[in-house]
Protein backbone atom coordinates (compact mmCIF):
# COMPACT_ATOMS: atom_id res chain seq x y z
CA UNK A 1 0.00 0.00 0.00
CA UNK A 2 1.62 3.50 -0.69
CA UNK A 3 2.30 5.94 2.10
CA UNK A 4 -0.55 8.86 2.06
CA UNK A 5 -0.77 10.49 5.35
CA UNK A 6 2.53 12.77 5.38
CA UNK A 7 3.82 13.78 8.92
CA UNK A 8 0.88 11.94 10.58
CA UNK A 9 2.58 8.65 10.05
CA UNK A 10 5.12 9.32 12.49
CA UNK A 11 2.31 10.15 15.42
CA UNK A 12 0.23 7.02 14.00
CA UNK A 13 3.20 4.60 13.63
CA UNK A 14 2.83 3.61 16.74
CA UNK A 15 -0.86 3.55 17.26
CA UNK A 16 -2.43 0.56 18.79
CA UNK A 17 -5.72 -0.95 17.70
CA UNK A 18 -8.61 1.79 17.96
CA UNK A 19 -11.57 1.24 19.07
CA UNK A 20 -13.46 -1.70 20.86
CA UNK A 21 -16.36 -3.81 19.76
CA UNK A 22 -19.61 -4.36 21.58
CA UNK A 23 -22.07 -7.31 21.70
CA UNK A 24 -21.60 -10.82 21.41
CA UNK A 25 -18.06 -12.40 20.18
CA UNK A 26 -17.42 -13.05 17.10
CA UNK A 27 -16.03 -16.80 15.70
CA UNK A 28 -13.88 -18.51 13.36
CA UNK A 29 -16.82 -19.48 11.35
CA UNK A 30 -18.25 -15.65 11.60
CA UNK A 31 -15.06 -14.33 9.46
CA UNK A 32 -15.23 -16.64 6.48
CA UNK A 33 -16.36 -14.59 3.29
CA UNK A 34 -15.62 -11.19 1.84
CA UNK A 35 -14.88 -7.72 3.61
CA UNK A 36 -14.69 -4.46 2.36
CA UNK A 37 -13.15 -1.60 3.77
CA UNK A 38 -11.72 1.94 3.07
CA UNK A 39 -7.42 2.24 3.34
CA UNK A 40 -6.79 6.11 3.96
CA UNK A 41 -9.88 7.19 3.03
CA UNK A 42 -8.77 6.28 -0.98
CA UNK A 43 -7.49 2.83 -1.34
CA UNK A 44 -10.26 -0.23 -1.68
CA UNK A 45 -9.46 -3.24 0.38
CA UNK A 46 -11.34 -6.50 0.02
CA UNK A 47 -10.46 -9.29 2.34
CA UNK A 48 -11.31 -13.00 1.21
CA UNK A 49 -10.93 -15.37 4.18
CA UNK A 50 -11.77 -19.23 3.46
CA UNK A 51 -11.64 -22.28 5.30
CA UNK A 52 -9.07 -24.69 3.92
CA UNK A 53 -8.97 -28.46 3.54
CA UNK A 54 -7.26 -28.64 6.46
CA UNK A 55 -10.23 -26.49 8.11
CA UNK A 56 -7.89 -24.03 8.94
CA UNK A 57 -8.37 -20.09 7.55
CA UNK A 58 -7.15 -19.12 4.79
CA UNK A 59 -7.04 -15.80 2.04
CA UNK A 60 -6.04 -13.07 0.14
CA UNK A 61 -6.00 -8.88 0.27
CA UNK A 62 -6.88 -7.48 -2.56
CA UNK A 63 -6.33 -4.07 -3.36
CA UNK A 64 -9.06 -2.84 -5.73
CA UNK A 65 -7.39 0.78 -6.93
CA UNK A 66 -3.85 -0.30 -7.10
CA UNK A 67 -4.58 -2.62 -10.23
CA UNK A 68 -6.50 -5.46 -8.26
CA UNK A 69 -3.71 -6.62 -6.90
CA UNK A 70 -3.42 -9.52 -4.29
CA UNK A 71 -1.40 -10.70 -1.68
CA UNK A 72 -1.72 -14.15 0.49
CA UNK A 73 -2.54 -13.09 3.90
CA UNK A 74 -1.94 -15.47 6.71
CA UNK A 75 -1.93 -16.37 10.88
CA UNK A 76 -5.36 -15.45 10.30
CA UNK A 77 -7.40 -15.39 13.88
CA UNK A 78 -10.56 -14.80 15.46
CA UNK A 79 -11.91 -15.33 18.76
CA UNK A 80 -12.76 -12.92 22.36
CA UNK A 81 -13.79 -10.21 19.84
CA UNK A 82 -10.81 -9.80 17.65
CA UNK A 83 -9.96 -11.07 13.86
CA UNK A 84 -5.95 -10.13 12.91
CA UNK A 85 -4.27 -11.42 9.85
CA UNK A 86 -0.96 -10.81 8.47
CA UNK A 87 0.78 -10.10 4.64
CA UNK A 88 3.85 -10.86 4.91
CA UNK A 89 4.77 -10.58 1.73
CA UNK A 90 3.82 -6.19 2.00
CA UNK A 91 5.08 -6.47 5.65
CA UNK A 92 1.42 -5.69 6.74
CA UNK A 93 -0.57 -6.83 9.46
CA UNK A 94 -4.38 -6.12 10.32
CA UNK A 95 -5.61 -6.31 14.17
CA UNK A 96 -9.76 -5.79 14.59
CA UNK A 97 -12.56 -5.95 17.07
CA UNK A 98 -15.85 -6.13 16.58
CA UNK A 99 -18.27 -4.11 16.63
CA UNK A 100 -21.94 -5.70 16.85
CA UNK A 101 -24.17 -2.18 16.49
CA UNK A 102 -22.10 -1.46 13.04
CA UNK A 103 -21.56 -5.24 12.26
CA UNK A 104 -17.85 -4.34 11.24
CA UNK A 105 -14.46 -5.33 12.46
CA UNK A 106 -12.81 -2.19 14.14
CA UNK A 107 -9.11 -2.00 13.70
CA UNK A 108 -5.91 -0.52 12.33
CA UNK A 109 -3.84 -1.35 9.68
CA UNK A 110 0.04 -1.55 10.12
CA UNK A 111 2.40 -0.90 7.21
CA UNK A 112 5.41 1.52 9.34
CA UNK A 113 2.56 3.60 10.04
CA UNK A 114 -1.21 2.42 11.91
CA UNK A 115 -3.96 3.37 9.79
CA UNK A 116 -7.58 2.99 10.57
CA UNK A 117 -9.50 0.25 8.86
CA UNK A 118 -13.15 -0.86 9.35
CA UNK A 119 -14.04 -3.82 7.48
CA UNK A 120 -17.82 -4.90 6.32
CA UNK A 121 -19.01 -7.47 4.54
CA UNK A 122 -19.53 -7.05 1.17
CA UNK A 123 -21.23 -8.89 -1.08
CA UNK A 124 -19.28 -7.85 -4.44
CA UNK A 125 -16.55 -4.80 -5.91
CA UNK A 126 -19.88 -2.71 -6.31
CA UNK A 127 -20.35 -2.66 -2.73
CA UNK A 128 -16.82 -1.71 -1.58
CA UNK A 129 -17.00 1.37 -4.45
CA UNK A 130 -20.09 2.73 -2.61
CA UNK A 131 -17.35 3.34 0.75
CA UNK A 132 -15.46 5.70 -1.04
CA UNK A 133 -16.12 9.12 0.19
CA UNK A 134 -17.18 12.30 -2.36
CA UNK A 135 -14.67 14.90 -2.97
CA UNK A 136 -17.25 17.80 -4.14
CA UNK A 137 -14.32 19.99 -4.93
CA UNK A 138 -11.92 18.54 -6.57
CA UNK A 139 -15.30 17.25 -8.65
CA UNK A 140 -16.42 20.33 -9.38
CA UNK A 141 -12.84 21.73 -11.25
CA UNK A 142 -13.15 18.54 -13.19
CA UNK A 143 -16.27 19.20 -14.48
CA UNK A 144 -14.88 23.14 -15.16
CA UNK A 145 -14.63 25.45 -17.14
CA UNK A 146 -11.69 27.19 -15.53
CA UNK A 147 -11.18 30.23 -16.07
CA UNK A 148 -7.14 29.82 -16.57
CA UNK A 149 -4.82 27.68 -18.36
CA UNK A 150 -3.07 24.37 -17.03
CA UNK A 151 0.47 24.33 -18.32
CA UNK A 152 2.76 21.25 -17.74
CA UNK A 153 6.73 22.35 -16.96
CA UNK A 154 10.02 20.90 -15.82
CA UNK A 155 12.76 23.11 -14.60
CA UNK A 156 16.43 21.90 -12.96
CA UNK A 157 16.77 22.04 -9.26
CA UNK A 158 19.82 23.52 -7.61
CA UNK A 159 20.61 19.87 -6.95
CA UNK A 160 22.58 18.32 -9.62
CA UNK A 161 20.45 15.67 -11.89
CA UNK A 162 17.07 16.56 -10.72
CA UNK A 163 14.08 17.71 -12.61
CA UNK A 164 11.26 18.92 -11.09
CA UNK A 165 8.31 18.19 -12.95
CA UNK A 166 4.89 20.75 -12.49
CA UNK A 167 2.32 22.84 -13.18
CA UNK A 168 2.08 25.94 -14.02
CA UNK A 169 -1.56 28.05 -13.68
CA UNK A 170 -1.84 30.78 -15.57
CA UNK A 171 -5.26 33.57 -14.91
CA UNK A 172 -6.97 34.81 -18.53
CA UNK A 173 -5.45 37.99 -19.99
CA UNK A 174 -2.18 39.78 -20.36
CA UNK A 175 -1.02 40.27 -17.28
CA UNK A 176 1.69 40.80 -14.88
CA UNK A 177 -0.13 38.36 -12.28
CA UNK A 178 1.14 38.14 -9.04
CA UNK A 179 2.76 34.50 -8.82
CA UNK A 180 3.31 32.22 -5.67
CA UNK A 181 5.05 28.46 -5.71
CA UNK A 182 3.13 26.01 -3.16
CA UNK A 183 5.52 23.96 -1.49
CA UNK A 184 3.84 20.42 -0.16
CA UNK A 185 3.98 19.12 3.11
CA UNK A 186 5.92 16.16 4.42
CA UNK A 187 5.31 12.94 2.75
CA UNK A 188 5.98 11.43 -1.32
CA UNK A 189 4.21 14.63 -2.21
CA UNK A 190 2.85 14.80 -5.80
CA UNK A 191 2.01 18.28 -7.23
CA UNK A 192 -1.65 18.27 -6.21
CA UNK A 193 -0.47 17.48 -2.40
CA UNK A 194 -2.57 14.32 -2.55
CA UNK A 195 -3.99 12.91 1.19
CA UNK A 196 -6.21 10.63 1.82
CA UNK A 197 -8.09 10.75 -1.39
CA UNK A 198 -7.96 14.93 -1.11
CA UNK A 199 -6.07 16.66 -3.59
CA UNK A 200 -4.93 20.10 -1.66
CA UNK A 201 -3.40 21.40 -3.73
CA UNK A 202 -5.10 21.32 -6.75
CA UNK A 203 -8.34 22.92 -4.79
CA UNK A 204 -5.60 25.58 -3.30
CA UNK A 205 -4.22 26.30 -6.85
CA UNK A 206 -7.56 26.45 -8.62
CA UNK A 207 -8.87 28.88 -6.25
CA UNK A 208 -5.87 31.17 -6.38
CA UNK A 209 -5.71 30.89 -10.27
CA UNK A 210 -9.29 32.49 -10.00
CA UNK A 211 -8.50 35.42 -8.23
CA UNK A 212 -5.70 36.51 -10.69
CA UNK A 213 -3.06 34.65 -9.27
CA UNK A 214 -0.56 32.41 -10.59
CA UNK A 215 0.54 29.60 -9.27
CA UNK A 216 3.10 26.46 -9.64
CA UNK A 217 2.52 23.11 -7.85
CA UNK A 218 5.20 20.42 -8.46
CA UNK A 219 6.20 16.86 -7.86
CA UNK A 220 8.42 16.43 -5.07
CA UNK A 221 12.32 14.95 -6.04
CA UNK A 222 11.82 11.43 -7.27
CA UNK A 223 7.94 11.62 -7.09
CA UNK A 224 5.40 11.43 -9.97
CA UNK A 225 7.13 12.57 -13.02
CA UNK A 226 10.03 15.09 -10.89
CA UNK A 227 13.73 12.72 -11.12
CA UNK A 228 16.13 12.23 -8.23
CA UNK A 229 16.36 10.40 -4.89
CA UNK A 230 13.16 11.23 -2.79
CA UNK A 231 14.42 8.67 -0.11
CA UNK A 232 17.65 10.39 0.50
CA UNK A 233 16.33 13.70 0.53
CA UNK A 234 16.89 16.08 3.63
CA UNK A 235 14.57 19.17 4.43
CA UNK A 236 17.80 21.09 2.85
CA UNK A 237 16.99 19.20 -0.03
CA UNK A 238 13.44 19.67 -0.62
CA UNK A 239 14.74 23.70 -0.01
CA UNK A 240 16.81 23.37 -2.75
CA UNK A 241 13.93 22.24 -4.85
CA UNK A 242 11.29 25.08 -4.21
CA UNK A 243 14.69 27.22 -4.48
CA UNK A 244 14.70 26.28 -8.03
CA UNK A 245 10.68 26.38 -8.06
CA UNK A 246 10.67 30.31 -7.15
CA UNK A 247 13.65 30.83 -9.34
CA UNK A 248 11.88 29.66 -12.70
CA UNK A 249 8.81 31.09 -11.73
CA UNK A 250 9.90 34.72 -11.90
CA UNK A 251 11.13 33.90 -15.39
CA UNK A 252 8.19 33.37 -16.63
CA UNK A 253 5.73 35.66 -18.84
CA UNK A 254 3.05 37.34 -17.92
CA UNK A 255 4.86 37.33 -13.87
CA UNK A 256 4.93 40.17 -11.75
CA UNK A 257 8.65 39.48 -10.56
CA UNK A 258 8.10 41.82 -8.17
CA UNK A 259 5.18 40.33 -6.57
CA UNK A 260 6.87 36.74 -6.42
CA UNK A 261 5.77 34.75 -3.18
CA UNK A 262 6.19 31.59 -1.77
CA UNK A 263 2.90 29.26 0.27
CA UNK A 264 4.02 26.41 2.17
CA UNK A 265 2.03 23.82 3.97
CA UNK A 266 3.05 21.99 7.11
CA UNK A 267 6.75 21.12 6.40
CA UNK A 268 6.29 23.09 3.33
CA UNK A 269 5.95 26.38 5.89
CA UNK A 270 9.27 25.28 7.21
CA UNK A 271 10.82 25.43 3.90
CA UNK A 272 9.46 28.84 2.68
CA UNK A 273 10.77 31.13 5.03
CA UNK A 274 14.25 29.16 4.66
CA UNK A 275 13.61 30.14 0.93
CA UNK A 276 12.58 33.84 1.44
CA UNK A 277 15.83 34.38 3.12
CA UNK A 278 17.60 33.37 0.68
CA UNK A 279 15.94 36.00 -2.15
CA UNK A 280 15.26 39.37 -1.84
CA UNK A 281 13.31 39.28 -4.57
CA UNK A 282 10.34 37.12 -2.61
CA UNK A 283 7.63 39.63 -1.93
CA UNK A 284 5.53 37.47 0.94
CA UNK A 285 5.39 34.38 2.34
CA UNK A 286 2.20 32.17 3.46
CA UNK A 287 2.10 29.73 6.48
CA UNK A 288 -0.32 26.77 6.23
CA UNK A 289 0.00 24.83 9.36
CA UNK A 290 4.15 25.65 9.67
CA UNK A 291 5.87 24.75 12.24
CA UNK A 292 7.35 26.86 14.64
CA UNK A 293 9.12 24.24 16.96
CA UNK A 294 12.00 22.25 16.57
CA UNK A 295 10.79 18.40 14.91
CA UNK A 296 11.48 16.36 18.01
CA UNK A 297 9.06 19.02 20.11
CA UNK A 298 6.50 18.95 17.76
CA UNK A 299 6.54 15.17 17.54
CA UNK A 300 5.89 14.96 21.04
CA UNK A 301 3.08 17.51 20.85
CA UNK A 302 1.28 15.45 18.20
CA UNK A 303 1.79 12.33 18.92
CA UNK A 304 0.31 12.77 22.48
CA UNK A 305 -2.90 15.05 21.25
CA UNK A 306 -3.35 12.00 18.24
CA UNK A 307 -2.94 9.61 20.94
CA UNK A 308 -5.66 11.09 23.19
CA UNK A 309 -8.07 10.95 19.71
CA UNK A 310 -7.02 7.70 18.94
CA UNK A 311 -8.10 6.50 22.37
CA UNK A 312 -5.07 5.96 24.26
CA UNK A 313 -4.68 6.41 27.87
CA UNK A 314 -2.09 8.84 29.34
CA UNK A 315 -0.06 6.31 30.66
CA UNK A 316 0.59 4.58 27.57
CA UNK A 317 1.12 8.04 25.68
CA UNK A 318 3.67 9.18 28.24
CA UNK A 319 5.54 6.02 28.10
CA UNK A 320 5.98 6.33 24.59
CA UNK A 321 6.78 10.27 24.75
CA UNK A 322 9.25 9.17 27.53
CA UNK A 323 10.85 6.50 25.34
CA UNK A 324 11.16 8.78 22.18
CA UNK A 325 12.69 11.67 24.53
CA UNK A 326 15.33 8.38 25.78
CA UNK A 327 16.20 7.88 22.12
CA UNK A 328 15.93 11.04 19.80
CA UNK A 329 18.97 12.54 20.62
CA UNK A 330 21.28 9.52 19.56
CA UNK A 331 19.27 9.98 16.08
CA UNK A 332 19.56 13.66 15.81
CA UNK A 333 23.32 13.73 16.94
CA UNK A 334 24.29 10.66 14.56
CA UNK A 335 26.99 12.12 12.47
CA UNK A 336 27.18 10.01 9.54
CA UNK A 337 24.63 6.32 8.02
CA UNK A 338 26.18 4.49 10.03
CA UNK A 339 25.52 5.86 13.41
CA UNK A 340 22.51 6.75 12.44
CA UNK A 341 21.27 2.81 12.25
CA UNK A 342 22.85 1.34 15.34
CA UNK A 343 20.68 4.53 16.90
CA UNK A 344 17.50 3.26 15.04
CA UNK A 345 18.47 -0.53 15.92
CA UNK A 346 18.83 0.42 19.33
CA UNK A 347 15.38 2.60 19.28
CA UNK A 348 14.15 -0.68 17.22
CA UNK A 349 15.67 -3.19 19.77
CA UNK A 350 14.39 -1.17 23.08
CA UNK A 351 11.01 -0.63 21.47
CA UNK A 352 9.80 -4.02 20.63
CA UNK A 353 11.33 -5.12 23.80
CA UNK A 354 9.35 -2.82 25.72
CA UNK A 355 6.22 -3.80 23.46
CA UNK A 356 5.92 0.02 22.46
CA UNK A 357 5.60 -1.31 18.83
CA UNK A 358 4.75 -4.67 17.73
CA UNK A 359 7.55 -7.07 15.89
CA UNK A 360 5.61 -7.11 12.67
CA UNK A 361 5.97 -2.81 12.00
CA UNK A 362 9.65 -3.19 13.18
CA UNK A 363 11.30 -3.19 9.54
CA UNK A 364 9.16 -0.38 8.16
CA UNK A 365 9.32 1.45 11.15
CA UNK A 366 13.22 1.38 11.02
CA UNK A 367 13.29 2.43 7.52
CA UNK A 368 10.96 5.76 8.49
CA UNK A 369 13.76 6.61 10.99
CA UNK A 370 16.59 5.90 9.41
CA UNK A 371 15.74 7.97 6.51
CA UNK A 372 18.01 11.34 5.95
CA UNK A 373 14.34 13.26 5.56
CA UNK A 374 13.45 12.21 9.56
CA UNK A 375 16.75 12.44 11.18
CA UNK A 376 16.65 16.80 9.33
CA UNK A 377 13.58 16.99 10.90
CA UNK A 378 13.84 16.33 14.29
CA UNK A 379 17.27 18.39 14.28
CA UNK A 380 15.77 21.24 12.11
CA UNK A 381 14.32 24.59 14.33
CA UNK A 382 12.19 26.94 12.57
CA UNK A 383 12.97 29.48 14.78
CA UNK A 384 16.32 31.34 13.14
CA UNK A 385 14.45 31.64 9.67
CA UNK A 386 11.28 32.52 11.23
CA UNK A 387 12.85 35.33 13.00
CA UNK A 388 14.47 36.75 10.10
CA UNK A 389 11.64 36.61 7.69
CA UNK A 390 10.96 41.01 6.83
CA UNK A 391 8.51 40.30 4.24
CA UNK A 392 4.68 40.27 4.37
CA UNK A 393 3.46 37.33 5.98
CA UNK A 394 0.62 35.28 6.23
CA UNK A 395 0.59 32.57 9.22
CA UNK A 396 -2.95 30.21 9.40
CA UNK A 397 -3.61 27.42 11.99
CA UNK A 398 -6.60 25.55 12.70
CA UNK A 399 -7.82 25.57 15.85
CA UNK A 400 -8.21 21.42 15.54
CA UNK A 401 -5.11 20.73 14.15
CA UNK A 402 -3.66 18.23 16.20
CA UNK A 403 -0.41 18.35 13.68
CA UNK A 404 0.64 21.03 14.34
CA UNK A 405 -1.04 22.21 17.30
CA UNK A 406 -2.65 26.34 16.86
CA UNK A 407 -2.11 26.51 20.76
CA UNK A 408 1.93 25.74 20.76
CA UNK A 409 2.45 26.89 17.23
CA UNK A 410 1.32 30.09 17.52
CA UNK A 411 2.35 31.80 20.54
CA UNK A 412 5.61 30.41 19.17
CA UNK A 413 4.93 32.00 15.88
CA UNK A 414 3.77 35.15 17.11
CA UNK A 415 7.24 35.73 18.84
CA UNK A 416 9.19 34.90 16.11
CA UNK A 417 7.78 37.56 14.04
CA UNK A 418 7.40 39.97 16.09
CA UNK A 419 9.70 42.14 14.86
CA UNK A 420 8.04 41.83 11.10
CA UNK A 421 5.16 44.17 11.32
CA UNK A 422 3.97 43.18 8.02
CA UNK A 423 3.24 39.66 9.80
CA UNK A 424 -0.40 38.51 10.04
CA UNK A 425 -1.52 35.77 12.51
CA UNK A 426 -4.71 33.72 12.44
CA UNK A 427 -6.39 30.38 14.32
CA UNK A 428 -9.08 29.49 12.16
CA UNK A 429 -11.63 27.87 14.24
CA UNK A 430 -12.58 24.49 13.95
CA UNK A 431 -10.18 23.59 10.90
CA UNK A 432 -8.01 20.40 10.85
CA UNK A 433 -4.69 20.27 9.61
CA UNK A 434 -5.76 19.88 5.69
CA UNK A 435 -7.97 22.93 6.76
CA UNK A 436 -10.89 20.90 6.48
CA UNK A 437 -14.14 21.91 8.68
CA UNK A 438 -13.58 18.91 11.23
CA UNK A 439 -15.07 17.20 14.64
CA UNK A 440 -12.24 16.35 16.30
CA UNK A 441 -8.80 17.05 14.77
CA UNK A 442 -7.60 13.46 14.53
CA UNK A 443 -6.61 12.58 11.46
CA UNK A 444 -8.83 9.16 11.07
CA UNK A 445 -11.16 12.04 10.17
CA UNK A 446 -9.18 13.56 7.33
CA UNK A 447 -10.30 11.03 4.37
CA UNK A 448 -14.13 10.70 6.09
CA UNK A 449 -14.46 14.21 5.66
CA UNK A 450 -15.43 15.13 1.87
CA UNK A 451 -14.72 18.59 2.42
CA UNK A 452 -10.71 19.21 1.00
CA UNK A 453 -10.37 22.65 1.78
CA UNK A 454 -12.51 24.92 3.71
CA UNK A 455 -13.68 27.80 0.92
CA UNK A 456 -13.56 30.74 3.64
CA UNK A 457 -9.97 29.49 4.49
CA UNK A 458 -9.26 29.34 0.53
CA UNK A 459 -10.85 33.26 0.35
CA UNK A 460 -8.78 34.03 3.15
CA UNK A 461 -5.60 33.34 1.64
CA UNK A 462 -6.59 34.61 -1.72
CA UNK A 463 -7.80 38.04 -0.90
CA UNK A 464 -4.43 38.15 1.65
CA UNK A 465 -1.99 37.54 -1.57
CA UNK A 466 -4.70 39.92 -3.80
CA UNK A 467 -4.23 42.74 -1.30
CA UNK A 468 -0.57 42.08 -0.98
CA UNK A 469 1.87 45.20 -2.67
């Protein structure tokens, strides 16, 4: 299954199963058949479980939107509740309870990262297409017109051998346009910032291309049709890139040069103002969910508000906050690979040990934090480039964003730019972290919510760049 929630997988990777079933228990015989179920809000699972001939459970995942593919699952069990399976073959395993009001298996999903699944039984493909959730906007810019034109580019990045593939919006008429470059959050990024089924991007970048505004979106290093590494990339890296982004931009026709600015999201707002320092030329800056503390902080921050919405007690949240806090600082001082992996095979080691994370996320889990990307983040504070930034400047949180939390972030934020009295600060009330109108926060709500971007938020950003000199 491909990775789709961006910096929530490292507050989910640890998750344990959510939720707990009512009514009676559930056998051996009561699994047997087909189940349906929504991966991430956007990938269709079916689960076929049979009884062998040597009356012991068997099956097969199949993956409906990733070409039908399918994978043996096995150690399939049931009993006291619960139905877990695992596929080996993906390094996946499935834990469930169930639930007798919704007559569905309650459970998470574990790939490196815990991802809520419900399963249901279906009776055929029709039935698990039915789960998947409307995306009004992104349906409505597919049906058009729009009133601009979608050009497909490729420019070099700073970094040698990579091409950054894009596109580039472009309003009706003759222009000068004012231009920004949207730099995506944390994750294998494509130009339309696609989560959980939501494309954020392309809503963002259709709504700014209809106020005047130009706008570039791009495929991060190695991702969709963009060349290089994306695995070895460090937040310096993905700089580089939107570096190179801002750079072709203002060559451009029909650009207002002079009113050149930069929009990240989430990690994307720590890259802009690293960006904006670099160019005077950079006329303002917009921060979507940046954060303003350093990545082991605001780790701990989310993984403990994610942990209260996924259900778990304080005890087991502060033992795992305690046991990252034990182990972070061997990863962020790790001078070169190879201190960097007895670090993660010690954090490895320690956690299964301790039963912090089960055996079977172990290898995926050790791959997220060995990567260059996490080992930048935790290290990386916002708070020098945030401090320098002298250029208009547009910071949003929502108030529900349990990412990166509106009540840490933005005192933080407001005394870093304190100094830049063209800076404006907002908490949007009740908006998630995708700036979605949401119940909780959590991000198990992200995909179930068909809303991708709230349109006041979207107006709010518009009109801010519009008004901008």
């Amino acid at each position: 299954m491909r990775n789709t929630a961006g910096l929530a997988k490292f507050a989910l990777i640890c998750s344990a199963v959510i939720g707990a079933g009512a009514g009676s228990s559930a056998s051996a015989q009561d699994v047997v058949g087909d189940w349906g179920g929504l991966l991430a809000a956007s990938l269709r699972i079916v689960i076929h479980v049979t009884t062998g001939s040597d009356g012991k459970l068997v099956g097969k995942l199949e993956s409906v939107d990733q070409g039908d593919t399918t994978v043996p699952i096995e150690a399939i069990t049931t009993g006291d509740n619960g139905f877990s399976f695992a596929a080996p073959t993906i390094n996946g395993h499935y834990t469930g309870k169930w639930d007798a009001d919704k007559q569905a298996w309650i459970g998470t999903w574990s790939q490196g990262q815990g991802l809520p699944l419900v399963l249901t039984r279906v009776a055929d493909k029709a039935a698990v297409a039915a789960l998947k959730p409307a995306r009004p906007q992104e349906e409505a810019i597919a049906r058009g017109p729009r009133p601009y034109t979608d050009q497909p580019v490729t420019f070099p990045s700073t970094a040698p051998g990579v091409t950054l593939a894009g596109t580039l919006s472009r309003p009706p008429g003759p222009g000068p346009f004012p231009a920004v470059v949207l730099i995506a959050g944390s994750g294998p990024n494509n130009r339309d910032e696609d989560v959980l089924g939501h494309k954020v991007f392309l809503v963002l970048g259709d709504a700014l291309a209809r106020r005047g505004i130009a706008v570039l979106r791009y495929d991060k290093r190695g991702i969709g049709q963009s060349t290089g590494d994306y695995t070895r990339a460090t937040v310096s890296d993905f700089a580089d890139d939107a570096d190179a982004a801002a750079s072709y931009l203002a060559r451009q026709p029909r650009i207002d040069a002079k009113r050149l600015g930069l929009l990240g999201h989430s990690e994307g707002g720590l890259i802009a103002p690293m960006v904006a320092n670099r160019h005077s030329d950079i006329a303002f800056v917009v921060l979507l969910a940046a954060p303003a503390l350093r990545g082991d902080r605001l780790l701990e921050r989310q993984g403990t508000l994610i942990g209260k919405a996924m259900g778990k007690t304080d005890a087991q949240i502060d033992k795992q906050m305690a046991f990252n806090r034990a182990h972070y600082p061997a990863l962020i001082e790790a001078r070169d690979d190879a201190a960097a992996q007895g670090a993660v095979q010690a954090y490895i080691d320690d956690a299964v040990a301790r039963q912090i994370i089960p055996a079977t996320t172990a290898g995926q889990m050790a791959k997220v934090l060995s990567s260059p990307w996490f080992r930048s983040f935790l290290a990386y504070d916002p708070a020098p480039a945030l401090s320098r930034l002298t250029v208009p400047t547009l910071a949003l949180n929502g108030s529900l964003d349990l990412q990166v939390p509106a009540a840490d972030d933005l005192p933080v934020m407001r005394a870093l730019l304190k100094d830049n009295h063209q800076a404006r600060i907002v908490e949007l009330a009740g908006l998630n972290h995708l700036f979605q109108r949401a119940q909780t926060g959590s991000p198990a709500e992200y995909g179930r919510i068909t809303q991708t971007f709230d349109p006041d938020a979207l107006d709010t950003v518009a009109t801010w760049i519009v008004q901008t000199k």
